[in-house]
Protein backbone atom coordinates (compact mmCIF):
# COMPACT_ATOMS: atom_id res chain seq x y z
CA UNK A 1 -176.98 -170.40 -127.10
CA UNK A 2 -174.95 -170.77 -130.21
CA UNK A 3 -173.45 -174.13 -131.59
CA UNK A 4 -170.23 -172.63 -130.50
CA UNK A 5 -171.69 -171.87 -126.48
CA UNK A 6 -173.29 -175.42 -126.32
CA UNK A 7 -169.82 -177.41 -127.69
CA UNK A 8 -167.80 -175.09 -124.47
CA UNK A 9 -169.93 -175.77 -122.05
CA UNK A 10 -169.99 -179.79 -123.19
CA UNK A 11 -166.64 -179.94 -122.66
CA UNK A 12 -166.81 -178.21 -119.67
CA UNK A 13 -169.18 -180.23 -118.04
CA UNK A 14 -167.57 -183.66 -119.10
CA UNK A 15 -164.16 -182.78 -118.04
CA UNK A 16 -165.89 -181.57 -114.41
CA UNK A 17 -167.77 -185.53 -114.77
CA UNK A 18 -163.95 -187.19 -115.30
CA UNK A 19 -162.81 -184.76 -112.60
CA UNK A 20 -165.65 -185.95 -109.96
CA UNK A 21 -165.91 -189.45 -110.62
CA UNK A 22 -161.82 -190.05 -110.72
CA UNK A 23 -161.90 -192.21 -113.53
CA UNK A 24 -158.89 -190.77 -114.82
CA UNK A 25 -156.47 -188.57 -113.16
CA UNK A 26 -157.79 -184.69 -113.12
CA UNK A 27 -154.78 -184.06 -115.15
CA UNK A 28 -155.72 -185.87 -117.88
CA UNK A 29 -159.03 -184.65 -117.84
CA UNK A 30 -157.94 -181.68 -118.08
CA UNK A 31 -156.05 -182.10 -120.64
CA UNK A 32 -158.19 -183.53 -122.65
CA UNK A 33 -160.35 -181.36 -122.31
CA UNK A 34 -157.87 -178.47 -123.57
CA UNK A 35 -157.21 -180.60 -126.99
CA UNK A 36 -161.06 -180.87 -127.61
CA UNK A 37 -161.47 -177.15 -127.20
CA UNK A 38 -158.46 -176.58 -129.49
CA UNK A 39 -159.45 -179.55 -132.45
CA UNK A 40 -162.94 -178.50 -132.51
CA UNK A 41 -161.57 -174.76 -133.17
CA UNK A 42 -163.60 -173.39 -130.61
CA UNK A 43 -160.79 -171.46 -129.30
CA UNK A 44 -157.78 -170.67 -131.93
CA UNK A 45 -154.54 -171.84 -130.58
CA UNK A 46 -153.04 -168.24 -130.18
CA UNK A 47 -156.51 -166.94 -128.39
CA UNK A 48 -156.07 -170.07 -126.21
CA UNK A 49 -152.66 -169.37 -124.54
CA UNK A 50 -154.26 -165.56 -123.83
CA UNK A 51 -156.55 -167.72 -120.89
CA UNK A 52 -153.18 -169.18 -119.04
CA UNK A 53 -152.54 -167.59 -116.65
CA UNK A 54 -148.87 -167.75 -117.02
CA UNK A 55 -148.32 -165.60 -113.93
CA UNK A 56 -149.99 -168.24 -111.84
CA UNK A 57 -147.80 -171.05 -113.27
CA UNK A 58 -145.01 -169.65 -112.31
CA UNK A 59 -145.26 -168.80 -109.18
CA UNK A 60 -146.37 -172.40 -108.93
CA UNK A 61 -143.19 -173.82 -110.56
CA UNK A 62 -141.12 -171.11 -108.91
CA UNK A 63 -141.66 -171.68 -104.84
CA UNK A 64 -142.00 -175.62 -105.83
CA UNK A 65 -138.01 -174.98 -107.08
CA UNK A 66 -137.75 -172.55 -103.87
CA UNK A 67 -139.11 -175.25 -100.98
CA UNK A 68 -137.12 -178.07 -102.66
CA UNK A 69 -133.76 -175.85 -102.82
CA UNK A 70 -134.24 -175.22 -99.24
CA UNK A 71 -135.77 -178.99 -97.87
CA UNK A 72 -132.40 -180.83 -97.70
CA UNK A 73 -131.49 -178.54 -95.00
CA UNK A 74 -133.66 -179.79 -92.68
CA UNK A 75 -135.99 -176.26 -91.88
CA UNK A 76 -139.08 -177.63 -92.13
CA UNK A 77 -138.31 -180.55 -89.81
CA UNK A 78 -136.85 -178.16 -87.21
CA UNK A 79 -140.41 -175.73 -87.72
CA UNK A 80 -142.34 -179.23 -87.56
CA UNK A 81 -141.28 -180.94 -84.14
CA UNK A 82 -140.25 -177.44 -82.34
CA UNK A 83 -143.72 -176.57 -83.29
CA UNK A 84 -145.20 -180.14 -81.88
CA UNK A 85 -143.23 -180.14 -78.85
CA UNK A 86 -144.70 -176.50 -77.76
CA UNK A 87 -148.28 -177.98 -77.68
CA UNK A 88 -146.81 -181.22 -75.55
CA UNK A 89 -147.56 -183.56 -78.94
CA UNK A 90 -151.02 -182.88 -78.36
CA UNK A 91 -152.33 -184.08 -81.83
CA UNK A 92 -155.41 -181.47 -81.63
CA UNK A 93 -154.11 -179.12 -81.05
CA UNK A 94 -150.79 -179.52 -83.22
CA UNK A 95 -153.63 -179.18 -86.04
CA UNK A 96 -155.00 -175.68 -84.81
CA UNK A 97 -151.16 -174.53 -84.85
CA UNK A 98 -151.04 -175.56 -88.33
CA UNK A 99 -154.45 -174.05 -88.94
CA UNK A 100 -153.13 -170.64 -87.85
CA UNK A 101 -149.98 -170.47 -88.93
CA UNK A 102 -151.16 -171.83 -92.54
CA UNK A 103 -153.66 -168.05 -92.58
CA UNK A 104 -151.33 -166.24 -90.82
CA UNK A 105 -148.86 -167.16 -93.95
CA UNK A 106 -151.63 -167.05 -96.46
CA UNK A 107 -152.03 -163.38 -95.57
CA UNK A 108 -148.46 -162.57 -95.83
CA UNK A 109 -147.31 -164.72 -98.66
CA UNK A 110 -149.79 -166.30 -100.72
CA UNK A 111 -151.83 -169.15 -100.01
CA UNK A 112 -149.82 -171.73 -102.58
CA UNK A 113 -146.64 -170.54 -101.18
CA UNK A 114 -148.06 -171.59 -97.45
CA UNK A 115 -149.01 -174.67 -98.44
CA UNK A 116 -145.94 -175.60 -100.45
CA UNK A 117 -144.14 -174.69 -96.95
CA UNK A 118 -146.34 -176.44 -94.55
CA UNK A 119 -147.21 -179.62 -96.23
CA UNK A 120 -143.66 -181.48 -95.81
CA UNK A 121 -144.23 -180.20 -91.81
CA UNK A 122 -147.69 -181.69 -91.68
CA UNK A 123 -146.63 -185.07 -93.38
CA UNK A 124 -143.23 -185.23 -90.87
CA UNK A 125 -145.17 -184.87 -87.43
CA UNK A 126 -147.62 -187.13 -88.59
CA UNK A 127 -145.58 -189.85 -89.84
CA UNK A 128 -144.40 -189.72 -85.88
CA UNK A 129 -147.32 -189.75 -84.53
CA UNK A 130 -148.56 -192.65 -86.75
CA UNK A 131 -151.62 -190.50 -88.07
CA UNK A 132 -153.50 -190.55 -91.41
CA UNK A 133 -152.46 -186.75 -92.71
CA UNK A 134 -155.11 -186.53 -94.72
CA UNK A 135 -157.47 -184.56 -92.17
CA UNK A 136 -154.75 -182.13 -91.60
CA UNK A 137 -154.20 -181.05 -95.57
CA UNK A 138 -157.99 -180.83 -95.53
CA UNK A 139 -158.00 -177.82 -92.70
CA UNK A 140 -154.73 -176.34 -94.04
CA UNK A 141 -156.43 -176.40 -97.24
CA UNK A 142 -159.32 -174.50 -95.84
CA UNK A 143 -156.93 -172.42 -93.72
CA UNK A 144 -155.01 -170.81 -96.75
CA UNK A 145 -157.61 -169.71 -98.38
CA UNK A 146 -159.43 -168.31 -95.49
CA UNK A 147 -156.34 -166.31 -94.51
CA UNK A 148 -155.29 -165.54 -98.34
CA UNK A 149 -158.59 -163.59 -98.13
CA UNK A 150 -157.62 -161.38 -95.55
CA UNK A 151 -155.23 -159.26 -97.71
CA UNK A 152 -154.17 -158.05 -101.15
CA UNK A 153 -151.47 -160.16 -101.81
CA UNK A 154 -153.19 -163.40 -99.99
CA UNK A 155 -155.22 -164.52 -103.16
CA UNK A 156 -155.44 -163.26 -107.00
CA UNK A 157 -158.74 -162.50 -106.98
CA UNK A 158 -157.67 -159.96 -104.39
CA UNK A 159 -154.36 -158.66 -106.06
CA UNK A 160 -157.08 -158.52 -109.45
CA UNK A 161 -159.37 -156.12 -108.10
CA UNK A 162 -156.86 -153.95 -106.22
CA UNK A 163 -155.15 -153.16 -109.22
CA UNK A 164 -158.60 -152.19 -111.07
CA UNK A 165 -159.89 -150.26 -108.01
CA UNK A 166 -157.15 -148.78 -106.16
CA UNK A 167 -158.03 -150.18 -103.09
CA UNK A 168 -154.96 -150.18 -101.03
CA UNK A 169 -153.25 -153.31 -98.50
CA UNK A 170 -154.99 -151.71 -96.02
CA UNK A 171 -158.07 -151.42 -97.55
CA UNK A 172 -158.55 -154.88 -97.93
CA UNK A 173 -157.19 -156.08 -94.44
CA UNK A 174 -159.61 -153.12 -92.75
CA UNK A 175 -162.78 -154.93 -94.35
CA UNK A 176 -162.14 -158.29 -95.32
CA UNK A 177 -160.17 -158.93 -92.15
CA UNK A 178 -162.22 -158.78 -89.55
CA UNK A 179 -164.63 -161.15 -91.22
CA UNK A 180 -161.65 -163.79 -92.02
CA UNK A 181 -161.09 -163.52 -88.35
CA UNK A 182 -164.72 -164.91 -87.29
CA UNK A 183 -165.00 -167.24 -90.40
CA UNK A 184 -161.23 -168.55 -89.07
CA UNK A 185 -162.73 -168.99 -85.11
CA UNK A 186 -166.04 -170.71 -86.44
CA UNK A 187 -163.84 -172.67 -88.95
CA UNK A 188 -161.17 -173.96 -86.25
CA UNK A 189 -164.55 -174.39 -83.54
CA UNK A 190 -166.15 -176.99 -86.67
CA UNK A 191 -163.01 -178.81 -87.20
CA UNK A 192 -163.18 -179.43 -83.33
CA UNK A 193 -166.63 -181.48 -84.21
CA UNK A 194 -165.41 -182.81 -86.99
CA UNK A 195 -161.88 -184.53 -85.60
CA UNK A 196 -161.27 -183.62 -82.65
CA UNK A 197 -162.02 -186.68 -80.86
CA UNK A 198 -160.61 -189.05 -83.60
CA UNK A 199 -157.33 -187.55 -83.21
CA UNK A 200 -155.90 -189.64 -80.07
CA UNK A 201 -153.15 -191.09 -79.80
CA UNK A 202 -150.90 -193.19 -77.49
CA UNK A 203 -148.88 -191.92 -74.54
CA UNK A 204 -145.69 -193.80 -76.40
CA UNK A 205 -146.34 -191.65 -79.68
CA UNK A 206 -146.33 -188.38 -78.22
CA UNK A 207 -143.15 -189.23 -75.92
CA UNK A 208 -141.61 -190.10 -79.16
CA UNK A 209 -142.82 -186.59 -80.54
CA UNK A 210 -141.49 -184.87 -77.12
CA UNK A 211 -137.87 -186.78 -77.74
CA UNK A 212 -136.71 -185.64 -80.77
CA UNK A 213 -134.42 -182.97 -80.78
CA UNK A 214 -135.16 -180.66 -83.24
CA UNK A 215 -131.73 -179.06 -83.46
CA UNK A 216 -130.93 -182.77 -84.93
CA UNK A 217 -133.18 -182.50 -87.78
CA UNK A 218 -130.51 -179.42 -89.19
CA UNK A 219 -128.83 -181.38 -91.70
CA UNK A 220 -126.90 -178.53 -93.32
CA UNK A 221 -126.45 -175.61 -91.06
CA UNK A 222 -125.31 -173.13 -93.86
CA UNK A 223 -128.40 -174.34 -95.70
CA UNK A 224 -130.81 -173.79 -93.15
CA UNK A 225 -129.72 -170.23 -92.29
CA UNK A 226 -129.94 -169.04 -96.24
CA UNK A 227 -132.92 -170.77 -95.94
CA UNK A 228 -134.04 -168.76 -93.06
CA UNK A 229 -133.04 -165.81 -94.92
CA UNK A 230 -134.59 -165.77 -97.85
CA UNK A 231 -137.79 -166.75 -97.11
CA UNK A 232 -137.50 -163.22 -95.15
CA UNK A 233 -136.41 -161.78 -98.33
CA UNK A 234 -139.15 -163.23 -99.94
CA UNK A 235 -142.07 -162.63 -98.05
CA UNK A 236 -140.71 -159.12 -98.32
CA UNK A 237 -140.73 -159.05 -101.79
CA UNK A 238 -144.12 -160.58 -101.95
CA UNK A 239 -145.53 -157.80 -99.92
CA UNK A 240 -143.66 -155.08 -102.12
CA UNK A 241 -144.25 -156.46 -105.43
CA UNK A 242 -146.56 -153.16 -106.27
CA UNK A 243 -143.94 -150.94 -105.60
CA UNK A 244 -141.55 -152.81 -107.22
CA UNK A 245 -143.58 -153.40 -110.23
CA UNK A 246 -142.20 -157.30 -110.07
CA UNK A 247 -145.43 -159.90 -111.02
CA UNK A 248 -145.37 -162.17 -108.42
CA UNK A 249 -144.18 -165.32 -110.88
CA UNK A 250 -140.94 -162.91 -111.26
CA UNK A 251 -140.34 -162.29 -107.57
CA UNK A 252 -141.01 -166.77 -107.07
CA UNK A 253 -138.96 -168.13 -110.07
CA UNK A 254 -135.92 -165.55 -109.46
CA UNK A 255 -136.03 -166.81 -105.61
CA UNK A 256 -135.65 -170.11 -106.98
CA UNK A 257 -132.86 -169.31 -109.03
CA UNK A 258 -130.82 -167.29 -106.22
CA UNK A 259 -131.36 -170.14 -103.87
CA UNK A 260 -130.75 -172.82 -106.08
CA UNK A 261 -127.23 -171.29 -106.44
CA UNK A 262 -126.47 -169.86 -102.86
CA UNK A 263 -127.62 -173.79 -101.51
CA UNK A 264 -125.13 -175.21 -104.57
CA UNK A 265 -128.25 -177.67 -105.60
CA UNK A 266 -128.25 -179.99 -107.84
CA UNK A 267 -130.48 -178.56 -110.53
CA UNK A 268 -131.57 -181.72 -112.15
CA UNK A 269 -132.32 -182.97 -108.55
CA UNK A 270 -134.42 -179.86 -107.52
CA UNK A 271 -136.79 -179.50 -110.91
CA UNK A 272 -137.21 -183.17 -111.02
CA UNK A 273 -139.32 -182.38 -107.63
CA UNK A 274 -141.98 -180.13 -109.24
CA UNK A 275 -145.56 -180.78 -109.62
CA UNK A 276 -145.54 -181.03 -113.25
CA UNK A 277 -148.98 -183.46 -112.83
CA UNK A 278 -150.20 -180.31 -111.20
CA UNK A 279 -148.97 -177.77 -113.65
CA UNK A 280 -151.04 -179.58 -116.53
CA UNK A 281 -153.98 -179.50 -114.82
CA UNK A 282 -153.98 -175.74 -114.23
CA UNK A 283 -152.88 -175.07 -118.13
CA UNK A 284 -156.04 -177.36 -119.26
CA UNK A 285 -157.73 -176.16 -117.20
CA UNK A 286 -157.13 -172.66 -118.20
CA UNK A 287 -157.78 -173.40 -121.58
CA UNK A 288 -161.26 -175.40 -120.88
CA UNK A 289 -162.57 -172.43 -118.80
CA UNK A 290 -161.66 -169.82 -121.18
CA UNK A 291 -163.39 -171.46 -123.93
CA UNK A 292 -166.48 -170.49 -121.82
CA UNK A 293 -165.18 -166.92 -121.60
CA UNK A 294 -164.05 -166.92 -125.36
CA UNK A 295 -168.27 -167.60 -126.32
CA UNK A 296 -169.16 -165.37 -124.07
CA UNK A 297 -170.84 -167.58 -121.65
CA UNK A 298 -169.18 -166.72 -118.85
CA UNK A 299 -170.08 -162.62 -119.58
CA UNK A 300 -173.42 -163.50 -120.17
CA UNK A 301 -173.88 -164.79 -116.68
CA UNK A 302 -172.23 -161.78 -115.17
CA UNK A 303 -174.29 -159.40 -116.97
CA UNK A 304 -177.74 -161.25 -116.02
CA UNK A 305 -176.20 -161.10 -112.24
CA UNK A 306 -176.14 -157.52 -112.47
CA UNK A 307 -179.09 -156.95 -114.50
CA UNK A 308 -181.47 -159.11 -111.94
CA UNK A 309 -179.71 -156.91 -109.06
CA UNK A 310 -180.04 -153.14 -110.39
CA UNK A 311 -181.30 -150.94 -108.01
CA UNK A 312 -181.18 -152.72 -105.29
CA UNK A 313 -178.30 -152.96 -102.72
CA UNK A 314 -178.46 -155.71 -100.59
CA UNK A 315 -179.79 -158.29 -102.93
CA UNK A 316 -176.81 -157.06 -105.35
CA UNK A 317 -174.30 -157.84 -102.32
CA UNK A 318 -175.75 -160.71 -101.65
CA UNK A 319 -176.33 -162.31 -105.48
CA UNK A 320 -172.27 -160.92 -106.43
CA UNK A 321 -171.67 -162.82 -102.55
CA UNK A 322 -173.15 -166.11 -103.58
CA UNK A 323 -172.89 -166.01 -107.10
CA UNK A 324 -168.94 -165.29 -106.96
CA UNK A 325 -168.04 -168.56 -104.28
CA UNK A 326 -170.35 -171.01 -105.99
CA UNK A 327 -169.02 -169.84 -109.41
CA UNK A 328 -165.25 -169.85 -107.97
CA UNK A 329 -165.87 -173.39 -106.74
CA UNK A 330 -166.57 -174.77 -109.95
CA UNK A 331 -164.42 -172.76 -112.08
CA UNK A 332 -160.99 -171.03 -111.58
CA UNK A 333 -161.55 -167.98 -109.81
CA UNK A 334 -159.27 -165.94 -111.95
CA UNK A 335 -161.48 -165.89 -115.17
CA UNK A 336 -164.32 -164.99 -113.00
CA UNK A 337 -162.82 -161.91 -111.42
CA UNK A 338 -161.62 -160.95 -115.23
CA UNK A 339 -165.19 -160.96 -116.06
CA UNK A 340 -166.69 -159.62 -113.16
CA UNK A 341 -164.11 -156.59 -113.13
CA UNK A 342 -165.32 -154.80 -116.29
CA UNK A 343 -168.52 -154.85 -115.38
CA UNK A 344 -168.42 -153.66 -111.91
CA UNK A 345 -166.31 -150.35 -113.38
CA UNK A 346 -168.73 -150.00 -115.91
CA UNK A 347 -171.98 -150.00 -113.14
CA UNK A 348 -169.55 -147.16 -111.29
CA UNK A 349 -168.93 -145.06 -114.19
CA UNK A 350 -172.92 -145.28 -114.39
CA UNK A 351 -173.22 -143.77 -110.79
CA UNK A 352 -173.35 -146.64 -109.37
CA UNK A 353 -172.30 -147.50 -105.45
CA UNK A 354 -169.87 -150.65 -106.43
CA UNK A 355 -168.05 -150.18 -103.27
CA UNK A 356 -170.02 -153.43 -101.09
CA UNK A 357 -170.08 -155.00 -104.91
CA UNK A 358 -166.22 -155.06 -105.01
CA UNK A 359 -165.59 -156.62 -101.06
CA UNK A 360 -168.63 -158.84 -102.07
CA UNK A 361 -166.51 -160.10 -104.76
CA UNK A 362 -163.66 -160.62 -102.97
CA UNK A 363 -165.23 -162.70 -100.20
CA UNK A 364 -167.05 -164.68 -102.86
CA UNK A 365 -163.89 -165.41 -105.02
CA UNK A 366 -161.60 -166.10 -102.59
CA UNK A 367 -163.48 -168.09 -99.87
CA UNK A 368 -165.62 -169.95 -102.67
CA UNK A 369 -161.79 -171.65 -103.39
CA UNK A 370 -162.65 -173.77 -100.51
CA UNK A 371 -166.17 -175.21 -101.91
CA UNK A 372 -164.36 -178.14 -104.16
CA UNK A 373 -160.79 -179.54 -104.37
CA UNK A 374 -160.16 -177.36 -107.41
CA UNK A 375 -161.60 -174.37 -106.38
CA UNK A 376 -158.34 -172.96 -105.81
CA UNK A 377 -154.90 -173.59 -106.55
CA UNK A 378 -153.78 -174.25 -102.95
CA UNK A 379 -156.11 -176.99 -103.10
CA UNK A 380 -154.51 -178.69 -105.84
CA UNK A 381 -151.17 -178.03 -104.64
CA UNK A 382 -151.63 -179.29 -101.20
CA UNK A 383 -153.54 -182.81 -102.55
CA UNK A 384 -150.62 -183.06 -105.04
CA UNK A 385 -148.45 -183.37 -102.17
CA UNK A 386 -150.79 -185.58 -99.91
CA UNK A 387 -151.01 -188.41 -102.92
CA UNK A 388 -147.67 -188.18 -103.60
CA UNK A 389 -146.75 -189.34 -100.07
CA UNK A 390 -149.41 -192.33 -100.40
CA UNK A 391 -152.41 -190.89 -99.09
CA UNK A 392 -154.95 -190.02 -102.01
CA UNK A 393 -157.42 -186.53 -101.40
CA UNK A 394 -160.02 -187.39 -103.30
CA UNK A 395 -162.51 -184.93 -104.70
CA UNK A 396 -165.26 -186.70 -102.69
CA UNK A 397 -163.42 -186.39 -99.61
CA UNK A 398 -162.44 -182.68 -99.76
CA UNK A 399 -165.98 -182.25 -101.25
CA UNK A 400 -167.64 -183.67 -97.91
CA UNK A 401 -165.81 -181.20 -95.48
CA UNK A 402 -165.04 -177.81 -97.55
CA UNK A 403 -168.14 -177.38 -99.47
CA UNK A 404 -170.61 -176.67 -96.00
CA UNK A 405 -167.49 -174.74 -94.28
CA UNK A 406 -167.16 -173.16 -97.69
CA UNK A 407 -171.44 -172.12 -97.46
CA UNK A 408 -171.21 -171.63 -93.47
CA UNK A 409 -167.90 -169.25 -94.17
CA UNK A 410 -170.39 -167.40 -97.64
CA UNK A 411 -173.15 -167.71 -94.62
CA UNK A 412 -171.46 -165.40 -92.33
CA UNK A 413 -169.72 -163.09 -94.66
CA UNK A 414 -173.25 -161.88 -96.15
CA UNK A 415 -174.31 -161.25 -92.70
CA UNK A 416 -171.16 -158.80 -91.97
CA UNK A 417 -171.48 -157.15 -95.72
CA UNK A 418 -175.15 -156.15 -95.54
CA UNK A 419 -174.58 -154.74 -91.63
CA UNK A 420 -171.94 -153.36 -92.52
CA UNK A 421 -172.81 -151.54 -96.08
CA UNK A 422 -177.08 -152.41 -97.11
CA UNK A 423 -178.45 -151.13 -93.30
């Protein structure tokens, strides 16, 4: 390793220590981090900003702007207790209605537009019911990425490797979605052991939850309906931002904008309510991991990957399986894929079979989000949210739950891939 490699991947490791032990908020760490990369000169200012993912960012700051134009209208309090009083207030299974309409959303949106969406639900119905939320962001967590998977607009990773292969919407809900499916069932069938029987509550709290009129929570009619409206419009757009040749910050920050002025917001108001603590993390962050792509590191593990695989299929699937959701966990996904890409088209211009490689991939990347709280940027979203209401997600916490769904959910996807594509 050169002086260069060893100073990255110091860095690296201490801002993951800061980030683990929460001795300082993960922003800071992060940022940190990013002005230790860029004193030591590891990573030249201008070569820096090339690893933000700027596209990501905005379509973080542009559906924050988008849910808080559209929250003073009431819509998510409406979705919230309509959707508890169809299950009776039944706190169990209020959470597997949240669990499936947080994938179901993930597939058709993204997953950090879901969350954005579903979190100020979650945190209403369980302020009623006098419940910790906590356990709910956890599965929703979970939940968006499993269902982000499913498609090619869901996750990045996905929406990455479509563009470099070809491979169509279709595609990519034809093979990775009938694994989601099972990996969703088992998922939903663990969180049953897990809290299932710590979610009672009293007969009074679920009356309450049964008495509220949901047509009451509408606080601006007009409001609700744009609302309504564009969030058609939107998921519209999402799913036609290929043929529209719109990046998907574009299509989120101009939504904010048209519903910012349709719903007459205050401006001020509305940008005070983004995640800006959540927006520095991501842009260290950035910078910190692509330090370790700027030395190479990061292509040098790739390359061994594929050099200790060659010639042989199923441990290939299974090492570009494993490799890509522990890696993902860690890391940020994105600069993986970015890697990874290259070097998969190069094996296939070589005659090689990179078809299994490329699902493999997917899979690996997009469900290995769900191994650590910032495995994915759902994740931090959604625990942005929860500690901003009062109730802290810790790393440890998120840690204890997502990393052995995360492996159970790797478990059963190498299973499907090598019946499917190495028998």
């Amino acid at each position: 390793m050169t002086p260069l490699q060893i100073a990255a991947l110091a860095i690296f490791i201490a801002v993951m220590i800061l980030i683990v032990s929460e001795k300082v908020h993960r922003t800071l760490a992060a940022l940190l981090g990013a002005a230790l990369v860029l004193a030591s000169g590891i990573v030249p200012f201008e070569a820096s900003l090339e690893h933000i993912d700027f596209n990501t960012l905005g379509v973080l700051v542009g559906m924050m702007l988008f849910v808080a134009a559209i929250k003073p209208s009431g819509l998510f309090e409406y979705v919230a207790i309509r959707a508890a009083k169809l299950v009776k207030g039944d706190p169990w299974r209020i959470m597997v209605a949240l669990v499936i309409i947080t994938a179901l959303l993930s597939a058709l949106l993204d997953n950090v537009t879901t969350v954005l969406l579903i979190g100020p639900m979650t945190f209403m119905i369980c302020r009623e019911l006098k419940l910790d939320p906590v356990p709910f962001f956890i599965t929703q967590i979970l939940a968006s990425n499993i269902g982000g998977t499913a498609t090619l607009i869901g996750d990045p990773p996905n929406i990455m490797i479509g563009s470099a292969t070809g491979l169509s919407f279709v595609d990519f809900l034809a093979i990775d979605g009938p694994i989601v499916l099972v990996v969703l069932a088992v998922t939903i069938l663990c969180f049953r052991f897990i809290y299932g029987r710590k979610l009672a509550v009293g007969d009074e709290y679920r009356a309450a939850i049964m008495a509220l009129d949901e047509k009451e929570a509408v606080a601006d009619r007009a409001l609700f309906i744009k609302g309504i409206v564009m969030i058609c419009l939107l998921t519209v757009a999402f799913a036609l931002h290929g043929v529209l040749h719109l990046e998907s910050s574009v299509i989120a920050l101009c939504a904010a904008a048209v519903m910012m002025l349709i719903g007459k917001q205050n401006v001020e108001k509305t940008v005070e309510s983004v995640e800006w603590a959540t927006i520095g993390f991501f842009g260290g962050l950035f910078i910190v991991v692509g330090a370790l792509v700027e030395t190479g590191l990061v292509e040098q593990v790739a390359l061994f990957l594929v050099d200790a695989t060659l010639g042989q299929e199923v441990l290939a699937i299974l090492v570009v399986l494993v490799a890509s959701a522990v890696i993902s966990a860690i890391l940020d996904n994105i600069p993986f894929v970015a890697t990874m890409i290259p070097v998969l088209l190069t094996m296939q211009a070589n005659g090689v079979d990179t078809e299994p490689l490329w699902w493999a991939l997917s899979l690996g990347a997009c469900l290995g989000g769900n191994g650590t709280l910032i495995g994915a940027s759902a994740n931090v979203v959604l625990s942005g949210i929860s500690t901003r209401e009062g109730y802290p997600l810790t790393f440890i916490d998120f840690l204890k739950i997502g990393a052995p769904l995360m492996l159970l959910s790797i478990l059963l996807s190498g299973v499907y891939l090598v019946l499917r594509f190495g028998v």
